[in-house]
PDB file of N, CA and C in Angstrom:
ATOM      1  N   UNK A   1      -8.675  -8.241   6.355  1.00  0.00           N
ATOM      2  CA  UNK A   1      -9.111  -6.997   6.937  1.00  0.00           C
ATOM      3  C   UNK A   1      -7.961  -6.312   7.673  1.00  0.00           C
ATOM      4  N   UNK A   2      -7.050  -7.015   8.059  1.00  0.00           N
ATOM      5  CA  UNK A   2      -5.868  -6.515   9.121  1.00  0.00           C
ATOM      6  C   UNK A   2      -5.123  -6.039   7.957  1.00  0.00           C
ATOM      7  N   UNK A   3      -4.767  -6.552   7.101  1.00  0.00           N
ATOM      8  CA  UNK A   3      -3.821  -5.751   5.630  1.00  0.00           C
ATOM      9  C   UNK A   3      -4.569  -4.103   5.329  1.00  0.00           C
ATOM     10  N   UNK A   4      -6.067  -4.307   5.376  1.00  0.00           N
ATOM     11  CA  UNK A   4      -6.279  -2.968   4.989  1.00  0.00           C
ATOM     12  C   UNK A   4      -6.016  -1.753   6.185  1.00  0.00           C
ATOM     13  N   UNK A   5      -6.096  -2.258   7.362  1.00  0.00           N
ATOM     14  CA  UNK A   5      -6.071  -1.561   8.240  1.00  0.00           C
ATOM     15  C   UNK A   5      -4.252  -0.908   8.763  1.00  0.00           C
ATOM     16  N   UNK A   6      -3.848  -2.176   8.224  1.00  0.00           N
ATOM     17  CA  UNK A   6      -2.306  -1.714   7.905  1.00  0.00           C
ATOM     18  C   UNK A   6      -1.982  -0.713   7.277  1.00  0.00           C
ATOM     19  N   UNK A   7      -2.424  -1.120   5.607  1.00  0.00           N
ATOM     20  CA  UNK A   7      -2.319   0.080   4.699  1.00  0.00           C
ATOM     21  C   UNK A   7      -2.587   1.603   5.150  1.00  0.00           C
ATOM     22  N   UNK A   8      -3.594   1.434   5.759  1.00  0.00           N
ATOM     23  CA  UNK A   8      -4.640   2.959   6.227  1.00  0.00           C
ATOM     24  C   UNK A   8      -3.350   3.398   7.315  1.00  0.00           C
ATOM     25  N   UNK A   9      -2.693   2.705   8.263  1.00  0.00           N
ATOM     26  CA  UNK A   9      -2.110   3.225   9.170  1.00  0.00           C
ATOM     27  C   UNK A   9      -1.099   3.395   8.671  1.00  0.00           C
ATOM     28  N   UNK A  10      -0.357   3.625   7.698  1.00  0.00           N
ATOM     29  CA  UNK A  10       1.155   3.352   7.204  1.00  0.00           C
ATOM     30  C   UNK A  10       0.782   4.808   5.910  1.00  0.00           C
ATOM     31  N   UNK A  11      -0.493   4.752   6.115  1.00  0.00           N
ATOM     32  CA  UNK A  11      -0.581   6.413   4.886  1.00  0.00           C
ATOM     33  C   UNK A  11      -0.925   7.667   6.102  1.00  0.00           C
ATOM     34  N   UNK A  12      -1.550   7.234   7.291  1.00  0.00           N
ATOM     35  CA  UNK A  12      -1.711   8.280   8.098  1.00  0.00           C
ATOM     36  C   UNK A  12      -0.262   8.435   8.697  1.00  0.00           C
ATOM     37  N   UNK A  13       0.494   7.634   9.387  1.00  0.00           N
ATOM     38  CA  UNK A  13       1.864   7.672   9.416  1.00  0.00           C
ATOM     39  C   UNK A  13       2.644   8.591   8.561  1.00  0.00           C
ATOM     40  N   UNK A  14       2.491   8.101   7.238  1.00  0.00           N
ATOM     41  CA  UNK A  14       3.054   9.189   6.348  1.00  0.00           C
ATOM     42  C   UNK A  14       3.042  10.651   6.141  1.00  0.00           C
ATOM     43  N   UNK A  15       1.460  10.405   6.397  1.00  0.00           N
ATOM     44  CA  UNK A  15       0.824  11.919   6.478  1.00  0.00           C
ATOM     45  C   UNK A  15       1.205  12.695   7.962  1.00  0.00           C
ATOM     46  N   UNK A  16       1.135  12.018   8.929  1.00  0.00           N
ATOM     47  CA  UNK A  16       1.355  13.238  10.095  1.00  0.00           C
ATOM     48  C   UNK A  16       2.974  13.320  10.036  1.00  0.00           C
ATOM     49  N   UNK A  17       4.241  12.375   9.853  1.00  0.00           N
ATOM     50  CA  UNK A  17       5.389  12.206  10.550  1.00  0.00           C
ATOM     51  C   UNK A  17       5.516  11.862  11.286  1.00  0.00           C
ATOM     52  N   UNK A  18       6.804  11.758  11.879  1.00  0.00           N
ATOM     53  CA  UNK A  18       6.818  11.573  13.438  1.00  0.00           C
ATOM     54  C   UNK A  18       7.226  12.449  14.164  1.00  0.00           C
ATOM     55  N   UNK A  19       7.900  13.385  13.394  1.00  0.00           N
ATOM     56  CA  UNK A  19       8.543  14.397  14.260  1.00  0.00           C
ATOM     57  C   UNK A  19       7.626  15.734  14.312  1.00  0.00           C
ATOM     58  N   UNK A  20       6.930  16.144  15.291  1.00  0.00           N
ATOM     59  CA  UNK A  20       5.659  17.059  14.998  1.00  0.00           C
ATOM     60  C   UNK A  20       5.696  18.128  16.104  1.00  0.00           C
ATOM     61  N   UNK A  21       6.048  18.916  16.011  1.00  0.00           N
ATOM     62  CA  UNK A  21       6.134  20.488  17.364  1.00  0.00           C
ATOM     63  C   UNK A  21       4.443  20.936  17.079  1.00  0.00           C
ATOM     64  N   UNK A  22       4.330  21.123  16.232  1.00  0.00           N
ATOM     65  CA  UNK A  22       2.553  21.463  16.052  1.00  0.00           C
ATOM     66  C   UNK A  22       1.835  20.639  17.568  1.00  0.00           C
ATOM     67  N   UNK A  23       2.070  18.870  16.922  1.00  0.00           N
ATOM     68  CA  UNK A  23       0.934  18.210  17.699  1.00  0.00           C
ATOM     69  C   UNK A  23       1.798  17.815  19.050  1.00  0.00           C
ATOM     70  N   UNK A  24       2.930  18.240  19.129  1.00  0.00           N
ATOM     71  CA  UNK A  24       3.382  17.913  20.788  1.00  0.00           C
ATOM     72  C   UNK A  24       4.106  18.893  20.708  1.00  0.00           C
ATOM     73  N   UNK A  25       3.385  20.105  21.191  1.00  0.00           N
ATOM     74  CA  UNK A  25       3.488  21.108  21.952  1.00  0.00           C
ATOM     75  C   UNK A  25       4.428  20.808  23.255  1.00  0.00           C
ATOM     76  N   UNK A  26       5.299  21.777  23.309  1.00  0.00           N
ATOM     77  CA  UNK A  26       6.047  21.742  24.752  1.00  0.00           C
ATOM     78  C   UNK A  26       7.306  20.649  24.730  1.00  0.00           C
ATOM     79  N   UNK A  27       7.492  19.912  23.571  1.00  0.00           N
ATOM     80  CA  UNK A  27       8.340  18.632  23.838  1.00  0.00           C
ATOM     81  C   UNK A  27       9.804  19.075  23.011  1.00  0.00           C
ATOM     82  N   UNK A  28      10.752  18.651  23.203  1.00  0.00           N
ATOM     83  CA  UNK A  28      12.158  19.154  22.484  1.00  0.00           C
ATOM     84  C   UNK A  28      12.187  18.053  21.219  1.00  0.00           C
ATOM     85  N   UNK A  29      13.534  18.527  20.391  1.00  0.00           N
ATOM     86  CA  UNK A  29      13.876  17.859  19.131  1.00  0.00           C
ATOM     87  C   UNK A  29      13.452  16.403  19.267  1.00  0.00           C
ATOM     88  N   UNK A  30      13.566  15.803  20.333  1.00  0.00           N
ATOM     89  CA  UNK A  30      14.116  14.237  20.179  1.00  0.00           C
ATOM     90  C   UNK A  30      12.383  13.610  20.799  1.00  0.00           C
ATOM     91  N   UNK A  31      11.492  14.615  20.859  1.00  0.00           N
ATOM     92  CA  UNK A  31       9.843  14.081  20.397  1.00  0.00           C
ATOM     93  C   UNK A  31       9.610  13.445  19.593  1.00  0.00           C
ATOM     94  N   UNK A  32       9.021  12.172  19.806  1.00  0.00           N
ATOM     95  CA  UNK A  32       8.522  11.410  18.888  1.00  0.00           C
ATOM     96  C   UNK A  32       7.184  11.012  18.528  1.00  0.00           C
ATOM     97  N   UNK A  33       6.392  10.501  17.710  1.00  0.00           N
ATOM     98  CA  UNK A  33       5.092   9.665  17.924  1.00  0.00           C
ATOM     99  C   UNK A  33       5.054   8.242  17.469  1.00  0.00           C
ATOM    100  N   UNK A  34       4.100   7.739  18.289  1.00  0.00           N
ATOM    101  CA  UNK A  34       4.144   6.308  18.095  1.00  0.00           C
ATOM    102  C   UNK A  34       2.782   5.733  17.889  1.00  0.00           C
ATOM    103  N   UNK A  35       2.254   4.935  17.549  1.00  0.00           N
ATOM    104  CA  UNK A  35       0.801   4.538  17.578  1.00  0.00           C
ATOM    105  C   UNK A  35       0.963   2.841  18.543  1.00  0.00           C
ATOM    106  N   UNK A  36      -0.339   2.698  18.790  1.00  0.00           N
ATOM    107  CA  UNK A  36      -0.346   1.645  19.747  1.00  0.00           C
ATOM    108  C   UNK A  36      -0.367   0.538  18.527  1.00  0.00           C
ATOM    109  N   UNK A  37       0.077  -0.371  17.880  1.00  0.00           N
ATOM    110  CA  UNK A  37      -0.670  -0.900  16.399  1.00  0.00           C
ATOM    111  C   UNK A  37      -1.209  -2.309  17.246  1.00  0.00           C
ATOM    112  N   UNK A  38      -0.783  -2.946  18.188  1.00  0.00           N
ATOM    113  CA  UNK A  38      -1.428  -4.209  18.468  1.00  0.00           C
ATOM    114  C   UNK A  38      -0.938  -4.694  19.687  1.00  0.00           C
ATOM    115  N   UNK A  39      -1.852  -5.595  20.493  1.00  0.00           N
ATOM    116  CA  UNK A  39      -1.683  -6.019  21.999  1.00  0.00           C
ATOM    117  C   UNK A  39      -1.541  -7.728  21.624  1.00  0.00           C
ATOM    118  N   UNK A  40      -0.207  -7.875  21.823  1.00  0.00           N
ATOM    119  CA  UNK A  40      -0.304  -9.746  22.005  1.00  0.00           C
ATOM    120  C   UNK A  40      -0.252 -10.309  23.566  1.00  0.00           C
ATOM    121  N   UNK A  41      -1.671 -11.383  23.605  1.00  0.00           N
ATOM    122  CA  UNK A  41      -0.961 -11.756  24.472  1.00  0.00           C
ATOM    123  C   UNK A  41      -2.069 -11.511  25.862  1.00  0.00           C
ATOM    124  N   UNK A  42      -2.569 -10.044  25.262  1.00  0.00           N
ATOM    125  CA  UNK A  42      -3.115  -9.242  26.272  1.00  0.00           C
ATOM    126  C   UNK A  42      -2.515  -8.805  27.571  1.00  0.00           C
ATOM    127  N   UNK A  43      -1.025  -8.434  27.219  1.00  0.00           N
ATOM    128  CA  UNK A  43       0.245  -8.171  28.135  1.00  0.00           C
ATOM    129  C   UNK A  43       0.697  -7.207  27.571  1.00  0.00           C
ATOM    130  N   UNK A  44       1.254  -7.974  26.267  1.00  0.00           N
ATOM    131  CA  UNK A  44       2.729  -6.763  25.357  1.00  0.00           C
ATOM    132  C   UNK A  44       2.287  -6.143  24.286  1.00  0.00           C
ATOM    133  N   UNK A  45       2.208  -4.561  24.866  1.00  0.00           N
ATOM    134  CA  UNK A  45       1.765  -3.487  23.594  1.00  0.00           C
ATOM    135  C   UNK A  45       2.995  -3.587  22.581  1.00  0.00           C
ATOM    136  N   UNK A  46       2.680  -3.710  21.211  1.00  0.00           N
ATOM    137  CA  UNK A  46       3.527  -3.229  20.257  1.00  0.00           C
ATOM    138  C   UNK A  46       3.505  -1.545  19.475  1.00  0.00           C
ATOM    139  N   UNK A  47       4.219  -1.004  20.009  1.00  0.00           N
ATOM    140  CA  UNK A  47       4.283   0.712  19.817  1.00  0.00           C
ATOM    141  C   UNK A  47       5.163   0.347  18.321  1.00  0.00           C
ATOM    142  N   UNK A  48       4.098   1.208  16.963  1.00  0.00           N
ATOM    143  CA  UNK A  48       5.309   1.566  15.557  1.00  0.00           C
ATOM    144  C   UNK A  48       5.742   3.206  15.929  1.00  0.00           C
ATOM    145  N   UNK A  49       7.311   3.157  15.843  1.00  0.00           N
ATOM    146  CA  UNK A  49       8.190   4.160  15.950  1.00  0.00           C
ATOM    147  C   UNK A  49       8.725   4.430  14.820  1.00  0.00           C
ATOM    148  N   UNK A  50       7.799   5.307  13.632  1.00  0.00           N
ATOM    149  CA  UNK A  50       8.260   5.315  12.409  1.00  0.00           C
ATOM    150  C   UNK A  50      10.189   5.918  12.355  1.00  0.00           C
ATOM    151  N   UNK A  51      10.100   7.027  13.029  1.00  0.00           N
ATOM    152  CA  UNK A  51      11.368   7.535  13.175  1.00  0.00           C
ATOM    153  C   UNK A  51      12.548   6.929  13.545  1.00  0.00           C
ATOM    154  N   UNK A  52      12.361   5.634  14.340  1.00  0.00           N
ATOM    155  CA  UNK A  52      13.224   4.790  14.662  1.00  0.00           C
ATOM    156  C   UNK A  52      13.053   3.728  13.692  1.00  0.00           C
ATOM    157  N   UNK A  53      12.112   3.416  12.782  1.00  0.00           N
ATOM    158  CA  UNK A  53      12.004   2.106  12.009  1.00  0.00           C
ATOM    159  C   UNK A  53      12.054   0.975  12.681  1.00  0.00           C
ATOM    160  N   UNK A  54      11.130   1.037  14.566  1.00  0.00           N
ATOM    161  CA  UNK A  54      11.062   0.048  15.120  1.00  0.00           C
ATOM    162  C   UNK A  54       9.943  -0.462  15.549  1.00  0.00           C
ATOM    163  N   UNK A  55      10.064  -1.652  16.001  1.00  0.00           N
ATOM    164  CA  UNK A  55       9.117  -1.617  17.170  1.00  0.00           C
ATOM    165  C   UNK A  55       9.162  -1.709  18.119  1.00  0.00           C
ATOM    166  N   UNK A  56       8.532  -1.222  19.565  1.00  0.00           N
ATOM    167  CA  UNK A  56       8.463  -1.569  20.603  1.00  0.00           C
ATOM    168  C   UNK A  56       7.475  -1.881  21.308  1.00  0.00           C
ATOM    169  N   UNK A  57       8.265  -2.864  22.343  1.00  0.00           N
ATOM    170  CA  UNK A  57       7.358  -3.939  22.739  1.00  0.00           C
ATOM    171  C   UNK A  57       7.302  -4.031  24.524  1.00  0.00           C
ATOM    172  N   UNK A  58       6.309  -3.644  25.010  1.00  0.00           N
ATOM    173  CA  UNK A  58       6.176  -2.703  26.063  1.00  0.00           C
ATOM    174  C   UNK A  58       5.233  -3.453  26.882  1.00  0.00           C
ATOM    175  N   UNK A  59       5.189  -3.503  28.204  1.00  0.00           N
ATOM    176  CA  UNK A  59       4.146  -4.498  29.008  1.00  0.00           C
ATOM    177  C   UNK A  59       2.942  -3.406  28.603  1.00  0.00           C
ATOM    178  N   UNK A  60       1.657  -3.545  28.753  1.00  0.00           N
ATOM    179  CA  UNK A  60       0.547  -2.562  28.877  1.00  0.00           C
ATOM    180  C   UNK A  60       0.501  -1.355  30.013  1.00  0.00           C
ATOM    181  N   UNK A  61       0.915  -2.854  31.145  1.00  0.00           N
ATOM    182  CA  UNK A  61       0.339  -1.762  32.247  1.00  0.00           C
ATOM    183  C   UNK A  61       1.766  -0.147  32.681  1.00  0.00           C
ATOM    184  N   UNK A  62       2.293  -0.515  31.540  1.00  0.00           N
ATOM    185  CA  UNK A  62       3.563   1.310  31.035  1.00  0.00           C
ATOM    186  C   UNK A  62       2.847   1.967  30.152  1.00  0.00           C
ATOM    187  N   UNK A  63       1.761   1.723  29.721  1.00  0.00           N
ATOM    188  CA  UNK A  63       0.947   2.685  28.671  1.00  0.00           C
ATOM    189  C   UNK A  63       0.182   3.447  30.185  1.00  0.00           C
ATOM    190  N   UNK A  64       0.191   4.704  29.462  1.00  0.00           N
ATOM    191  CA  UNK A  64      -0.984   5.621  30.156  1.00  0.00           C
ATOM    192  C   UNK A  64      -2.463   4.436  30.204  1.00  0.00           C
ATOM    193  N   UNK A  65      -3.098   5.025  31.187  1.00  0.00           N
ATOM    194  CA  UNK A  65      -4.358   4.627  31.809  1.00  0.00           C
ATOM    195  C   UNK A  65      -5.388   4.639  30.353  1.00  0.00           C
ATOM    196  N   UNK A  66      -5.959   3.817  29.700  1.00  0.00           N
ATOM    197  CA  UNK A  66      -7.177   4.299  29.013  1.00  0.00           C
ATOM    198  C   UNK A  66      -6.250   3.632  27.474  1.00  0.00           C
ATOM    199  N   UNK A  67      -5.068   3.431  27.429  1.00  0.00           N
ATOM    200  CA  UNK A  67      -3.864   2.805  25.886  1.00  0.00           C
ATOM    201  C   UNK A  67      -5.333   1.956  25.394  1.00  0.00           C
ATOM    202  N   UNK A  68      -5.361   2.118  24.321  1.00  0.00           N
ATOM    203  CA  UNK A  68      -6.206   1.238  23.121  1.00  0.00           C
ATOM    204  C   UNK A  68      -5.467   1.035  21.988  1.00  0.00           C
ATOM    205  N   UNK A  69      -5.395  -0.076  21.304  1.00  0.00           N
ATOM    206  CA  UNK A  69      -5.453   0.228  19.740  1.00  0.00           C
ATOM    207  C   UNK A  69      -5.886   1.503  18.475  1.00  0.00           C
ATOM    208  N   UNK A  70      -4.455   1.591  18.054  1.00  0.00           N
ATOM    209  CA  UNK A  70      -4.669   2.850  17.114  1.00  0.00           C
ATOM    210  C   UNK A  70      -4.803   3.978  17.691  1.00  0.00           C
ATOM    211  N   UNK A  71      -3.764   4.291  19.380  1.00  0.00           N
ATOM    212  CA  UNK A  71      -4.002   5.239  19.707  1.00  0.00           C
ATOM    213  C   UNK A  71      -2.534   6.023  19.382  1.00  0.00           C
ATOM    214  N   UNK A  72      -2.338   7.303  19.414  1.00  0.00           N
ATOM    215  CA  UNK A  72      -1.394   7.593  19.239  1.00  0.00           C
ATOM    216  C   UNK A  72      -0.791   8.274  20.469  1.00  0.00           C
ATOM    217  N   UNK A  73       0.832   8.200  21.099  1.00  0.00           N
ATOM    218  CA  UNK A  73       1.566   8.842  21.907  1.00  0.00           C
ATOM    219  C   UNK A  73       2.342   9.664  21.867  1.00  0.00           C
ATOM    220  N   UNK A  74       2.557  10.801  22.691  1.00  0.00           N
ATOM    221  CA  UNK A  74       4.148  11.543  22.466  1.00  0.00           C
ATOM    222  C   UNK A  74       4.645  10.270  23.143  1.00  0.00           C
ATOM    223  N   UNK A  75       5.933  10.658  22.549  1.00  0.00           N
ATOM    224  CA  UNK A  75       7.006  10.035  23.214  1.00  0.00           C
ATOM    225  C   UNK A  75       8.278  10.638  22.889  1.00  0.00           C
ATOM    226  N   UNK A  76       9.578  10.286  23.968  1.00  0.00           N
ATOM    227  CA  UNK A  76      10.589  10.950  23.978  1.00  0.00           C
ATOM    228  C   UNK A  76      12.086   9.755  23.843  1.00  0.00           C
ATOM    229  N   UNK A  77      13.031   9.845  23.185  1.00  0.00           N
ATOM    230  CA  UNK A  77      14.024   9.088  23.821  1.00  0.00           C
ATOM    231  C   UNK A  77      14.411   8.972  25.295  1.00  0.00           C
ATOM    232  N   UNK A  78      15.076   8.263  25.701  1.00  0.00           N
ATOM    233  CA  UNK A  78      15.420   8.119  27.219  1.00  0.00           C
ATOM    234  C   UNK A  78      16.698   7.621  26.801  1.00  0.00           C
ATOM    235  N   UNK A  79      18.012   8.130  26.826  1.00  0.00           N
ATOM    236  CA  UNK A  79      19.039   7.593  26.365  1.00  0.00           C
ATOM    237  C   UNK A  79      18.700   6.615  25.374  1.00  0.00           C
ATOM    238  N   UNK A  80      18.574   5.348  24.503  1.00  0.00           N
ATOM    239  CA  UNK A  80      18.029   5.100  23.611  1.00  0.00           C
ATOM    240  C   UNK A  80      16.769   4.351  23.735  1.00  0.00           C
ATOM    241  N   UNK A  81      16.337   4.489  24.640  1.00  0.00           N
ATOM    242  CA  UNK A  81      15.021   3.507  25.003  1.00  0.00           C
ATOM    243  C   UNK A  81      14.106   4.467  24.792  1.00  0.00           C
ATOM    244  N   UNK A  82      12.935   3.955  23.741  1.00  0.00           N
ATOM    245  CA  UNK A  82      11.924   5.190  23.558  1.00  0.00           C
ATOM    246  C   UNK A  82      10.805   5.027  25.303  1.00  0.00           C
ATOM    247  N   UNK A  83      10.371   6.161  25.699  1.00  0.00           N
ATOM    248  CA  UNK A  83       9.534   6.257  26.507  1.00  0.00           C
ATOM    249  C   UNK A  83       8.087   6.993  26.125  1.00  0.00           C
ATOM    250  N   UNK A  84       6.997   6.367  26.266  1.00  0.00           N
ATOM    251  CA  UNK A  84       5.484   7.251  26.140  1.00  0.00           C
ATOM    252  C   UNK A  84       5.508   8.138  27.479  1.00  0.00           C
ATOM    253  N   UNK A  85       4.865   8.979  26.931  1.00  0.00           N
ATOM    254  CA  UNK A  85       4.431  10.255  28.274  1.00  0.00           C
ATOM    255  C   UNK A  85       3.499  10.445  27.866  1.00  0.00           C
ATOM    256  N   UNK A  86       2.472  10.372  27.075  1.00  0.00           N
ATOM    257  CA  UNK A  86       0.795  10.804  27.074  1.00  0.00           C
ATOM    258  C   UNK A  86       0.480  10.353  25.686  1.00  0.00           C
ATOM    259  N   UNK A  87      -1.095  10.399  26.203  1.00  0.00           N
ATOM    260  CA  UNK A  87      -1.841  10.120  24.560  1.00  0.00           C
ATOM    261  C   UNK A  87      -1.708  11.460  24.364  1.00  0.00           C
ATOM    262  N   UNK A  88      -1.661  11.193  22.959  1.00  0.00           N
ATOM    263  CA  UNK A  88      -1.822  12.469  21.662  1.00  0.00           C
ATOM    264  C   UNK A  88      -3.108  12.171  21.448  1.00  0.00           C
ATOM    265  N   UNK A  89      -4.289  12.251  21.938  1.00  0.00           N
ATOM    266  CA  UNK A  89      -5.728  12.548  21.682  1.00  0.00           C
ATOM    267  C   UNK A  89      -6.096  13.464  20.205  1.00  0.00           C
ATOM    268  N   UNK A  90      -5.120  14.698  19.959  1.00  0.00           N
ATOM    269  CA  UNK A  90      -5.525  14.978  18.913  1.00  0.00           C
ATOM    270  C   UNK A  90      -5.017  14.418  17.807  1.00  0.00           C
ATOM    271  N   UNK A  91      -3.865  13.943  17.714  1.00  0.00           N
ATOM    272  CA  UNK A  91      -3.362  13.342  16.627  1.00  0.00           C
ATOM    273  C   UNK A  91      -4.387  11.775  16.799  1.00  0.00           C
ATOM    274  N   UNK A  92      -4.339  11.573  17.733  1.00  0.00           N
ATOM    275  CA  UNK A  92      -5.556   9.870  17.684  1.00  0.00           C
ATOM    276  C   UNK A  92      -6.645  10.484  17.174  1.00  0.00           C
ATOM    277  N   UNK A  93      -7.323  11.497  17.044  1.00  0.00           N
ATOM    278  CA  UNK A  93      -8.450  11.628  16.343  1.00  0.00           C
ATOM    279  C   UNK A  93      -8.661  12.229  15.175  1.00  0.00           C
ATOM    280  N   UNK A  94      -7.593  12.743  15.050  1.00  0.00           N
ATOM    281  CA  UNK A  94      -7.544  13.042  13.320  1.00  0.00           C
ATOM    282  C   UNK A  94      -7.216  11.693  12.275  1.00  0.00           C
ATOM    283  N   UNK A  95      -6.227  10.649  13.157  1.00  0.00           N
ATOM    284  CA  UNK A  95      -5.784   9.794  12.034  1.00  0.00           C
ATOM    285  C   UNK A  95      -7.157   8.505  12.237  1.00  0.00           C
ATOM    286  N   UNK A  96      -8.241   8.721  12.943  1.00  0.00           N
ATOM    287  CA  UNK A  96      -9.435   7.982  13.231  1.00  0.00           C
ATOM    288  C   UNK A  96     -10.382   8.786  11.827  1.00  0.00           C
ATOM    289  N   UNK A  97     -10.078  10.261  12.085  1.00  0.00           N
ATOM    290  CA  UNK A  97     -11.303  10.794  10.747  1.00  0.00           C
ATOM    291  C   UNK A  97     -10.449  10.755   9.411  1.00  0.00           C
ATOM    292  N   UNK A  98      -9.117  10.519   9.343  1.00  0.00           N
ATOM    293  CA  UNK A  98      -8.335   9.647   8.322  1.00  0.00           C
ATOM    294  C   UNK A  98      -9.541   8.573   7.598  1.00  0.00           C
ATOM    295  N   UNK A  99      -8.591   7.667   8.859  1.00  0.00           N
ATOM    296  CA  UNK A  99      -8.940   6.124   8.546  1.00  0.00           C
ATOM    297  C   UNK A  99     -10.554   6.083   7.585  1.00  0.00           C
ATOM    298  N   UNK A 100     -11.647   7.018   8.811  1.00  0.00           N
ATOM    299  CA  UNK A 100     -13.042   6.545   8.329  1.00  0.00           C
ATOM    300  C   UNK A 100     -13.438   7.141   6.637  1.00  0.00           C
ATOM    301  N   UNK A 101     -12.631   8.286   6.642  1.00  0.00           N
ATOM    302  CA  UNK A 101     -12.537   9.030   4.737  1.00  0.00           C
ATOM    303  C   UNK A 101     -12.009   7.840   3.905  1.00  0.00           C
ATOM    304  N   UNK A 102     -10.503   7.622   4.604  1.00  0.00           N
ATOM    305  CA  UNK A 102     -10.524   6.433   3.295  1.00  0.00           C
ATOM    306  C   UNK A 102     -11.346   5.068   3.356  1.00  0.00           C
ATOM    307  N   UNK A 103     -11.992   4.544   4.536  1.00  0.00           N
ATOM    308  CA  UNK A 103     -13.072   3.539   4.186  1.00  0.00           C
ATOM    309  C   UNK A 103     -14.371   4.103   3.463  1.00  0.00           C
ATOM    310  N   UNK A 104     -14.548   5.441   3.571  1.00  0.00           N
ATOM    311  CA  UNK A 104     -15.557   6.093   2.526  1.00  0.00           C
ATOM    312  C   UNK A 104     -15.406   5.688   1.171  1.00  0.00           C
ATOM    313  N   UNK A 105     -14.278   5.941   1.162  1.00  0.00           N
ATOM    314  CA  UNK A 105     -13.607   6.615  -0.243  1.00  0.00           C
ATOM    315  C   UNK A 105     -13.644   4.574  -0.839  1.00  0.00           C
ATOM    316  N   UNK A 106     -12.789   3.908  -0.393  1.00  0.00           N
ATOM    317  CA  UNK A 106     -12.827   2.643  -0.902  1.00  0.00           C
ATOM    318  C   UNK A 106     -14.146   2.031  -1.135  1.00  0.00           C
ATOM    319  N   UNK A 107     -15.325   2.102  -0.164  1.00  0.00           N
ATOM    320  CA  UNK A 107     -16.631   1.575  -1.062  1.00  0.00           C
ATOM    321  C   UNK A 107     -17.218   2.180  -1.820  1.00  0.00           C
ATOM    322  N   UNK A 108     -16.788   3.710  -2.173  1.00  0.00           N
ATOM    323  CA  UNK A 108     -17.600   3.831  -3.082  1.00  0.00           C
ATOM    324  C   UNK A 108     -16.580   3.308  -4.459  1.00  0.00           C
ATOM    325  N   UNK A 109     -15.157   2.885  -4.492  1.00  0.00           N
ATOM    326  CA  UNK A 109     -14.409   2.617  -5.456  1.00  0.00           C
ATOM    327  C   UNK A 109     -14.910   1.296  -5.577  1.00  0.00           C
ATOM    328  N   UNK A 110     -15.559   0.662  -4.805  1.00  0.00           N
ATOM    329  CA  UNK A 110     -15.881  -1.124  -5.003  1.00  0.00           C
ATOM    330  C   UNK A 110     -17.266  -1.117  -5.158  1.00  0.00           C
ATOM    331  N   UNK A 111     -18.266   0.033  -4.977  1.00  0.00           N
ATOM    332  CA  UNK A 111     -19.915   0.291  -4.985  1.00  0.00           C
ATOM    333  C   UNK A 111     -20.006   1.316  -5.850  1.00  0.00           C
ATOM    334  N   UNK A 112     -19.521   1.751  -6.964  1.00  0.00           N
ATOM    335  CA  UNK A 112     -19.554   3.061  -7.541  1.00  0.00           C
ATOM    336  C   UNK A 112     -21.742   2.972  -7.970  1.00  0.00           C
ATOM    337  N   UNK A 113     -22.170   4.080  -7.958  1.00  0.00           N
ATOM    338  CA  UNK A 113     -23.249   4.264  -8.287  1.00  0.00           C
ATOM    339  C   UNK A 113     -23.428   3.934  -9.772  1.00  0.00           C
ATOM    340  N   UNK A 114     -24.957   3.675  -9.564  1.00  0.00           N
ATOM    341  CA  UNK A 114     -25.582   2.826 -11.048  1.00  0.00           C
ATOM    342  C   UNK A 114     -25.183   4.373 -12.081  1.00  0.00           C
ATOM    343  N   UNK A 115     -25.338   4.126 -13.039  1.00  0.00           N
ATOM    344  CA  UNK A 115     -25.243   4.637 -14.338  1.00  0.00           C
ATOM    345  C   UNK A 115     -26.374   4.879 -14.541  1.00  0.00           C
ATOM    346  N   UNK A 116     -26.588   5.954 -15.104  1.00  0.00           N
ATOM    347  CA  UNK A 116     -28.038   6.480 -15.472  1.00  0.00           C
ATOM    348  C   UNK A 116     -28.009   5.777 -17.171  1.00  0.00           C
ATOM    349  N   UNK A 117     -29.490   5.560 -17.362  1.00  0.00           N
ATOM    350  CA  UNK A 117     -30.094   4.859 -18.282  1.00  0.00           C
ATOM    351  C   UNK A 117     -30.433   6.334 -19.142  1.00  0.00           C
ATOM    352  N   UNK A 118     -29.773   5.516 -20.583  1.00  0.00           N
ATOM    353  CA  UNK A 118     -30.603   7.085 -21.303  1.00  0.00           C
ATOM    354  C   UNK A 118     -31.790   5.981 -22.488  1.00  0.00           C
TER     355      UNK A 118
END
């Protein structure tokens, strides 16, 4: 189940970018986005930084108030250390009505409807 949920996040990734003036309004060139992809530990957030091709690995309590899984952040360089400054609420909820289209879309590819009888 974690592979599919991979997949799904690595096509919404694709689909928004990372580099986005639309969805972070107000931020200069070196804006980034990151998604929260997983908490080990229940300490160390792992942030994917497609633009950097990294990861980072961040105590929790440096995430904004409310950080969940699969949320998405602006974020900015800091000389090379990426820094979060807010949830992207709208980009977290578009790549959520993503995610739930393509779990649509996959059962009906594994449940396709009966065939009519002639």
């Amino acid at each position: 189940m974690y592979y599919f949920y991979a997949v799904i996040l690595s096509m919404i990734v694709a689909g928004f970018g990372v580099f986005s003036h639309t969805e972070t309004s107000g931020l200069d060139e070196t804006s980034l986005l990151g998604v929260l992809d997983r908490i080990e530990d229940g300490q160390q957030a792992v942030i994917l930084i497609e633009a950097l091709e990294k990861e980072w690995i961040v105590p929790m309590h440096q995430l904004p108030p409310g950080s969940k899984v699969n949320m998405w952040f602006d974020m900015k360089l800091n000389g090379k250390k990426p820094e979060v400054l807010r949830i992207n609420y709208g980009v977290t909820k578009r790549a959520l009505e993503k995610g739930r289209e393509g779990q649509r879309k996959l059962r009906e590819l594994q449940d396709p409807a009966p065939l009519p009888i002639e």
